[in-house]
Protein backbone atom coordinates (compact mmCIF):
# COMPACT_ATOMS: atom_id res chain seq x y z
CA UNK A 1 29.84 -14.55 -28.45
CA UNK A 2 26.79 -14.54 -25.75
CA UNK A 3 24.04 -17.23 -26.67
CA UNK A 4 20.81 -15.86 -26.25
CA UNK A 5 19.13 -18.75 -25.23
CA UNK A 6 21.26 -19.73 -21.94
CA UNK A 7 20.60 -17.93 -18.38
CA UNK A 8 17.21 -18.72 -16.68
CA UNK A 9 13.52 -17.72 -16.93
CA UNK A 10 14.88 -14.20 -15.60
CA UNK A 11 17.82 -12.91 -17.65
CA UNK A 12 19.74 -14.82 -20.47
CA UNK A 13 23.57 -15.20 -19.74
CA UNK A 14 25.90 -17.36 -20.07
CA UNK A 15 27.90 -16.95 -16.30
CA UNK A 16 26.09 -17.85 -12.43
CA UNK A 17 26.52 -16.05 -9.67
CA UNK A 18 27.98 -17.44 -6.70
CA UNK A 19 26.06 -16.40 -3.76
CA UNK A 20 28.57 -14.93 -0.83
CA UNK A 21 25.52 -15.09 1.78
CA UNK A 22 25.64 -18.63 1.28
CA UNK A 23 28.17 -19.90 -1.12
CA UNK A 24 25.82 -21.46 -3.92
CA UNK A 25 25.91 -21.02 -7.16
CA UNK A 26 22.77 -19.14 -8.34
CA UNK A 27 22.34 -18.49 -12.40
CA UNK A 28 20.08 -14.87 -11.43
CA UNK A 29 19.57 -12.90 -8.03
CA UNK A 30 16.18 -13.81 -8.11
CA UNK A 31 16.85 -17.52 -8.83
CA UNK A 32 18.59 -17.06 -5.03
CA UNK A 33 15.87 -15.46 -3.50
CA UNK A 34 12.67 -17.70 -5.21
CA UNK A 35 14.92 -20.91 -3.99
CA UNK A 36 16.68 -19.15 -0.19
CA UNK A 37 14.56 -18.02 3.05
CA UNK A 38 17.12 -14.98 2.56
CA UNK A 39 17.95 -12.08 0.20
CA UNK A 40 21.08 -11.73 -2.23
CA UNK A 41 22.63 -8.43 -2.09
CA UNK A 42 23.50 -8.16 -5.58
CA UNK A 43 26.51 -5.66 -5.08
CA UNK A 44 28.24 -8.18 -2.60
CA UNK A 45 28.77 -10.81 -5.49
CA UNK A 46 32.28 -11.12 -6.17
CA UNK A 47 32.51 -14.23 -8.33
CA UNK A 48 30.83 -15.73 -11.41
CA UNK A 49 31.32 -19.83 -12.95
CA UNK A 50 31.06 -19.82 -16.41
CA UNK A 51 28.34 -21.36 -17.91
CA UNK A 52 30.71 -22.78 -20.89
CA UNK A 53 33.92 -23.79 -18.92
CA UNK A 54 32.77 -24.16 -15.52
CA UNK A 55 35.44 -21.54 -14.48
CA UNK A 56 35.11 -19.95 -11.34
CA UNK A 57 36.20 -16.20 -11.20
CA UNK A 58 36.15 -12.85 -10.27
CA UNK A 59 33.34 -10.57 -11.56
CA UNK A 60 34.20 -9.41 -15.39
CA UNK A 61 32.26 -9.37 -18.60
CA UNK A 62 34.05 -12.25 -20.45
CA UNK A 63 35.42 -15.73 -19.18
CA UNK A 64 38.80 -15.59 -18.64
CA UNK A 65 39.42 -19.29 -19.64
CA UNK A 66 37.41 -19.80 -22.72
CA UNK A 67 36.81 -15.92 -23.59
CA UNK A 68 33.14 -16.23 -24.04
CA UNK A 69 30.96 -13.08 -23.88
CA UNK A 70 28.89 -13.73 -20.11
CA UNK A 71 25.80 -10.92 -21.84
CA UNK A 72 25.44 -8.56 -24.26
CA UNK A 73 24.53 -6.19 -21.39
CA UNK A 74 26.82 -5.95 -18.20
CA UNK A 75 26.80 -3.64 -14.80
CA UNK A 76 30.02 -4.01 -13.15
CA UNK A 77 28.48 -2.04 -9.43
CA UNK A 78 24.99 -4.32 -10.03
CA UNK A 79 26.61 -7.35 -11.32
CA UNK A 80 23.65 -7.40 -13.79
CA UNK A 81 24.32 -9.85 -16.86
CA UNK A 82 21.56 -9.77 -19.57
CA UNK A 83 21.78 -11.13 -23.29
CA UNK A 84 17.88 -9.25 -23.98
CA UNK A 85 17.89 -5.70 -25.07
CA UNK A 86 15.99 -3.20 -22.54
CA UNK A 87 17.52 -0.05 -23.35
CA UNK A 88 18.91 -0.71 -19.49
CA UNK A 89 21.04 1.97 -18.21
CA UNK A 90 23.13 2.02 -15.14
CA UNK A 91 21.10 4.90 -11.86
CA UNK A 92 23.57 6.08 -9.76
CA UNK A 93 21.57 8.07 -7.50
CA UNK A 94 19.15 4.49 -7.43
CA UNK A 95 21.92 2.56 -6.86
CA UNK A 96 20.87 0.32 -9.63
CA UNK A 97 19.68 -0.81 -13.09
CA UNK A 98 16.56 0.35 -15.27
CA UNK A 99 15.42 -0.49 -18.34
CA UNK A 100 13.96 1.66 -21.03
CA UNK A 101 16.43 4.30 -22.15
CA UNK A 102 18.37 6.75 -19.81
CA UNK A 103 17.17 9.51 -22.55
CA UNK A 104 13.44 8.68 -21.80
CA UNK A 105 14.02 9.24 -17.47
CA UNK A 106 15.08 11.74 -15.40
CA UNK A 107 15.92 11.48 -11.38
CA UNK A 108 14.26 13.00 -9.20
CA UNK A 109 15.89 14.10 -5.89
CA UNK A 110 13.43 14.33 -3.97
CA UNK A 111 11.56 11.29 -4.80
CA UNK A 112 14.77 9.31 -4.92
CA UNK A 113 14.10 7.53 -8.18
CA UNK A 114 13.62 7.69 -11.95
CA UNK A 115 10.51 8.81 -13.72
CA UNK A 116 9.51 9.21 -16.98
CA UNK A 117 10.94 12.49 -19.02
CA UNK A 118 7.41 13.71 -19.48
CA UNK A 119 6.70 13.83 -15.62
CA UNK A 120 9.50 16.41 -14.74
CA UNK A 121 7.50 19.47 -14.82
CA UNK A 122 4.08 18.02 -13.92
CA UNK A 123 4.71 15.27 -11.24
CA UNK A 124 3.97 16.34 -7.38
CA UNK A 125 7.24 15.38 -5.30
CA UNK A 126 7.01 12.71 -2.40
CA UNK A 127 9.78 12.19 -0.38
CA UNK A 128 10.84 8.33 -1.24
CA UNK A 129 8.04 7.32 -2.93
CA UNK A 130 9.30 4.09 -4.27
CA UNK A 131 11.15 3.14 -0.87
CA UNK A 132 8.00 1.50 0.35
CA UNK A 133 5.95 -1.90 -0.34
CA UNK A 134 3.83 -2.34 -3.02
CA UNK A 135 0.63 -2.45 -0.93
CA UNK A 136 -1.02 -5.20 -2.90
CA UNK A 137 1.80 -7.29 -3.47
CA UNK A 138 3.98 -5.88 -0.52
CA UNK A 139 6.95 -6.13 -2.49
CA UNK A 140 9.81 -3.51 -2.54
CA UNK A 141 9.38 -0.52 -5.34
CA UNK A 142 12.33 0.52 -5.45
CA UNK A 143 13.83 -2.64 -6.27
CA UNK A 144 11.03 -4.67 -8.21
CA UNK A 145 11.86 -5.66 -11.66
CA UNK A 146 8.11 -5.07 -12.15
CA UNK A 147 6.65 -1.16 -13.68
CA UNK A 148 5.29 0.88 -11.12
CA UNK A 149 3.43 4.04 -11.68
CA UNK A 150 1.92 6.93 -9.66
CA UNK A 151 -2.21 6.88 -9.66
CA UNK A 152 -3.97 10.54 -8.36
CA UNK A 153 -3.44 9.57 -4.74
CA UNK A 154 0.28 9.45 -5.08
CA UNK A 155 1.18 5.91 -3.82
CA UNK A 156 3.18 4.10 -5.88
CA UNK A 157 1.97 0.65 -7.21
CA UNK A 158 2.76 -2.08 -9.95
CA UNK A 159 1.08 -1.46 -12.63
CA UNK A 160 -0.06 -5.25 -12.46
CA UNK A 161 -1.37 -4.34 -9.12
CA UNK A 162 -2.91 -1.41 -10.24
CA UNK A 163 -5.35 -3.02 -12.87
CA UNK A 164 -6.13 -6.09 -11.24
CA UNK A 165 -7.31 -4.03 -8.26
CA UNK A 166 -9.37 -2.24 -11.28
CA UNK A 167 -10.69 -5.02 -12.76
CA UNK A 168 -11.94 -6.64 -9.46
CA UNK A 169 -13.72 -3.48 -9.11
CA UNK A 170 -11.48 -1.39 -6.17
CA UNK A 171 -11.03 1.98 -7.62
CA UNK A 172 -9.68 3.30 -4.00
CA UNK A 173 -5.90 3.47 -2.67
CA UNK A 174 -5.51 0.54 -0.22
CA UNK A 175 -2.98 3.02 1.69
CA UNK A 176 -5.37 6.11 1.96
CA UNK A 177 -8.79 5.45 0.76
CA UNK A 178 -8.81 7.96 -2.21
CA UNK A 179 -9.68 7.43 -5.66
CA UNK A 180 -6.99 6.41 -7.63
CA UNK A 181 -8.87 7.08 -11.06
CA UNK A 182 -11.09 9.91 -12.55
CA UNK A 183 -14.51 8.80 -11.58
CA UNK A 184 -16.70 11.63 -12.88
CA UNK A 185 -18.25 9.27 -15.65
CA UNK A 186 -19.06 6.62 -12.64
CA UNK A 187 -20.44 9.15 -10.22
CA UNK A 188 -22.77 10.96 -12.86
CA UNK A 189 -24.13 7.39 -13.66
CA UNK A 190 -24.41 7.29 -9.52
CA UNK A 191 -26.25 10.51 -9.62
CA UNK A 192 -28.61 8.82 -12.12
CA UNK A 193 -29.14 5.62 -10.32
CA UNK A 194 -30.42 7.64 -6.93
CA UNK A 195 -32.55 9.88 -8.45
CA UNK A 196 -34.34 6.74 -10.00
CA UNK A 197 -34.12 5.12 -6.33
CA UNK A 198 -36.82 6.38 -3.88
CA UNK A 199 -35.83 5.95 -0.16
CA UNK A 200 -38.47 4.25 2.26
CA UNK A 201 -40.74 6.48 4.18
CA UNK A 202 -39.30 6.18 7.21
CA UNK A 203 -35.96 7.38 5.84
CA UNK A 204 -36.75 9.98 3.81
CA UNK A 205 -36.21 13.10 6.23
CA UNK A 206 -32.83 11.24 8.17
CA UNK A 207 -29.33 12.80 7.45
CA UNK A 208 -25.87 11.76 8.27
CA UNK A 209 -22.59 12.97 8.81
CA UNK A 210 -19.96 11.72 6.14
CA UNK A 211 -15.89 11.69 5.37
CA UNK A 212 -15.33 12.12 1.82
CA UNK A 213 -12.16 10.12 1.17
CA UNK A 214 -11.42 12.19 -1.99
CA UNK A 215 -11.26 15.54 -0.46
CA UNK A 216 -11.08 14.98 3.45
CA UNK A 217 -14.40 17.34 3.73
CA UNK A 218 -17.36 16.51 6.54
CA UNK A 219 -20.66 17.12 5.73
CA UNK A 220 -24.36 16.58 6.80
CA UNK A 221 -26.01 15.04 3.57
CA UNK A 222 -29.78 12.95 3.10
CA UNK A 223 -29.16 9.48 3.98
CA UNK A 224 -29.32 6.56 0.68
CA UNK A 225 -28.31 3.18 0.33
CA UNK A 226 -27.00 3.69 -3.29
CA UNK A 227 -24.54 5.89 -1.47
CA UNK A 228 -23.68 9.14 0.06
CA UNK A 229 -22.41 12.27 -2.85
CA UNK A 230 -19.62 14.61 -1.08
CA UNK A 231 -21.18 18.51 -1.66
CA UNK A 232 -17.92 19.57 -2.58
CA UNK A 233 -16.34 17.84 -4.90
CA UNK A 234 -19.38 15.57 -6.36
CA UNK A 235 -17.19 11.98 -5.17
CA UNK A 236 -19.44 8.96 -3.57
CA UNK A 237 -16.10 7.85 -2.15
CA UNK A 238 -17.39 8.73 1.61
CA UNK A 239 -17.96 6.80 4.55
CA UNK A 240 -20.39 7.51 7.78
CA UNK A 241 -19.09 9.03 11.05
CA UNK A 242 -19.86 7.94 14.10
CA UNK A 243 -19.51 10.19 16.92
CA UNK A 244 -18.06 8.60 20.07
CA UNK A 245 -19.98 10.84 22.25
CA UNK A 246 -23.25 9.45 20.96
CA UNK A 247 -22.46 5.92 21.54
CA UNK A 248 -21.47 6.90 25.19
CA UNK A 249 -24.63 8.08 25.95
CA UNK A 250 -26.40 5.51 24.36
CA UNK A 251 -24.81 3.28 26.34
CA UNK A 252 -25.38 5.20 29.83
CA UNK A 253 -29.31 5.07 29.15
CA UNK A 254 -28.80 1.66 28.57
CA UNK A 255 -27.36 1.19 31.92
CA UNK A 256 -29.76 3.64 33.32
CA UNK A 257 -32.77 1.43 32.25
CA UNK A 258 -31.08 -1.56 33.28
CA UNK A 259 -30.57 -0.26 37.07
CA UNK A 260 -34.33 0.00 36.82
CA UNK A 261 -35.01 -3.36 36.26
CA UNK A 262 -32.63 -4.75 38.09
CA UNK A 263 -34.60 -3.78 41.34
CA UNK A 264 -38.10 -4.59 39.06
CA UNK A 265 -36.68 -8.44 39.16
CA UNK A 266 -34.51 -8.27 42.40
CA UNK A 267 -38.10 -9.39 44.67
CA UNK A 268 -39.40 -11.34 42.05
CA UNK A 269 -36.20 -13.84 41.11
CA UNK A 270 -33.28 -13.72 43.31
CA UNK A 271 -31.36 -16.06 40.61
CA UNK A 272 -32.30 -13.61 37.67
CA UNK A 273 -31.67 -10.79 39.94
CA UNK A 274 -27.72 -12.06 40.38
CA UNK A 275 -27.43 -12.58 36.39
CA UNK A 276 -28.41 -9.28 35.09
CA UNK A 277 -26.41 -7.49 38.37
CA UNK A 278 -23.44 -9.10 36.76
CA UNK A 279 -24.49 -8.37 33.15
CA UNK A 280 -24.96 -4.62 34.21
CA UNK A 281 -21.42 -4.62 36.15
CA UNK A 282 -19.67 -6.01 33.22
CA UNK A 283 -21.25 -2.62 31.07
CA UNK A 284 -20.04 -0.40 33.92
CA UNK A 285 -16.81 -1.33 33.69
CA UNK A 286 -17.10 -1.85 30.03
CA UNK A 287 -18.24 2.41 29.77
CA UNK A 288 -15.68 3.57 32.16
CA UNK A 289 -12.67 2.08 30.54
CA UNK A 290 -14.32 3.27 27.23
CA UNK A 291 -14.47 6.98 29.35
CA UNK A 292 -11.17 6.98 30.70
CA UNK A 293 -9.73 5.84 27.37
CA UNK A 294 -11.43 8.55 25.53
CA UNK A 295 -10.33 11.83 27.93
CA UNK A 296 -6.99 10.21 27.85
CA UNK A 297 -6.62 10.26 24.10
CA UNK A 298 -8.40 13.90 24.13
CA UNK A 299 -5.42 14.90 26.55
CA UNK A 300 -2.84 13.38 24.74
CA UNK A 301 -4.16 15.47 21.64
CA UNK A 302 -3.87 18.51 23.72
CA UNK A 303 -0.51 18.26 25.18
CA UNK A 304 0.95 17.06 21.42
CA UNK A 305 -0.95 20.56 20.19
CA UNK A 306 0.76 22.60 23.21
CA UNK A 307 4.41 21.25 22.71
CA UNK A 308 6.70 22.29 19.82
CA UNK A 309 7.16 20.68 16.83
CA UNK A 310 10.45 19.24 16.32
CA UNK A 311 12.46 19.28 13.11
């Protein structure tokens, strides 16, 4: 009979697993890894001791000295021993074990891993979704004992992740930028807070190009410092652009000006003069690596349009 209180903080059992990576005797995979600088690869356990008897043995569900249940719950291919009822079922297109009922999931091909039943018809298919890092936590998805789930931008990320990035007050992917929640309430309340919020004079007529994160659009919209609203899809998740050009020439009648007073200062202080020549060489070079750079990434553009696309 399996006691329900022995095992670890993990999973109850009554067997340990002896490490072949290192040859110690672990009570949980993730005991190993919490306590090693290296990873157990759960399939690669071929032994057990029992937690009763001490027996060492080959993988199996009971001890084969004192015949005591190891878990209510055993995967011979994950070597998964667990006295707590999950609903866990056994993923062979995973490669592993989930919990909640195999009725309640479905696999999806594509995505390489389970999903809820009620997703099959409605979810929008990305090619190995969960075989990334969480990118909060930057732990595996695919093989996290913690629920992930899919927000609007289509990243997948623990749920725990999820709302603690809510509740600090991030409602954008950390992979893409997007929103990862309907904000229509929050931007209509935006919408409210600039009409009450009169620009300065001086900034009243001045416009500015903006990304909207939520719908990749550029647009030319009145500048505020409550934030800029996309014209196409109503989002305030945007950000400025900055055109490269304009800083380049910004910089060249800089430079210009500088020449300029370089010879103002040249018969005047010959110790000044030497300073600012080196200041304004320094900028020279500075704006024709910043040049060369720039045509060279324009080219490399080019050519990558001209040449065929491999499969």
């Amino acid at each position: 009979m399996a006691n329900s209180e022995a095992g670890c903080s993990h999973y109850g059992r009554n067997c340990s697993l002896v490490a072949p990576c290192c040859d110690k005797v672990y009570v949980c995979r993730v005991c190993h890894d919490e306590a090693e600088e290296h990873s157990l690869v759960r399939s690669d356990v071929s032994e057990v001791v029992c937690e009763q008897c001490q027996t060492r043995q080959p993988v199996n569900s009971h001890c084969i000295n004192c015949k005591i249940e190891f878990a209510k719950y055993f995967c011979s291919k994950c070597r998964l021993y667990d006295n707590v009822d999950k609903q866990q079922f056994h993923c062979d297109a995973c490669g592993l074990c989930r919990i909640g009922g195999r009725e309640n999931f479905f696999h999806c091909e594509k995505c390489d891993v389970c999903l809820s039943i009620t997703m099959k018809d409605s979810h929008e298919c990305l090619e190995k979704i969960s075989h990334k890092q969480c990118p909060v936590c930057l732990l595996n998805l695919h093989t996290s004992r913690q629920p992930s789930q899919i927000p609007k931008c289509r990243h997948m990320i623990h749920v725990e992740c999820f709302e603690n990035l809510l509740h600090a007050g991030h409602y954008a992917c950390p992979v893409c930028g997007k929103s990862m929640v309907n904000m229509n309430n929050i931007w209509k309340m935006r919408d409210e807070e600039v009409m009450q919020t009169e620009m300065p004079d001086e900034y009243k007529n001045v416009t500015t190009k903006i990304l909207c994160r939520d719908c990749h659009k550029e647009n030319v919209v009145p500048l505020h410092f409550l934030g800029m609203k996309c014209p196409d899809c109503g989002s305030y998740n945007t950000c400025r652009v900055i055109s490269l050009g304009w800083i380049m020439f910004a910089i060249t009648d800089c430079l210009q000006i500088a020449s300029k007073f370089l010879f103002t200062i040249a018969a005047q202080n010959l110790a000044l003069f030497f300073f600012f020549f080196l200041l304004y060489t320094t900028l020279s070079i500075a704006l024709a690596r910043f040049t060369l750079y720039r045509w060279s990434f324009i080219c490399d553009q080019l050519l990558k349009s001209m040449l065929p696309t491999l499969p």
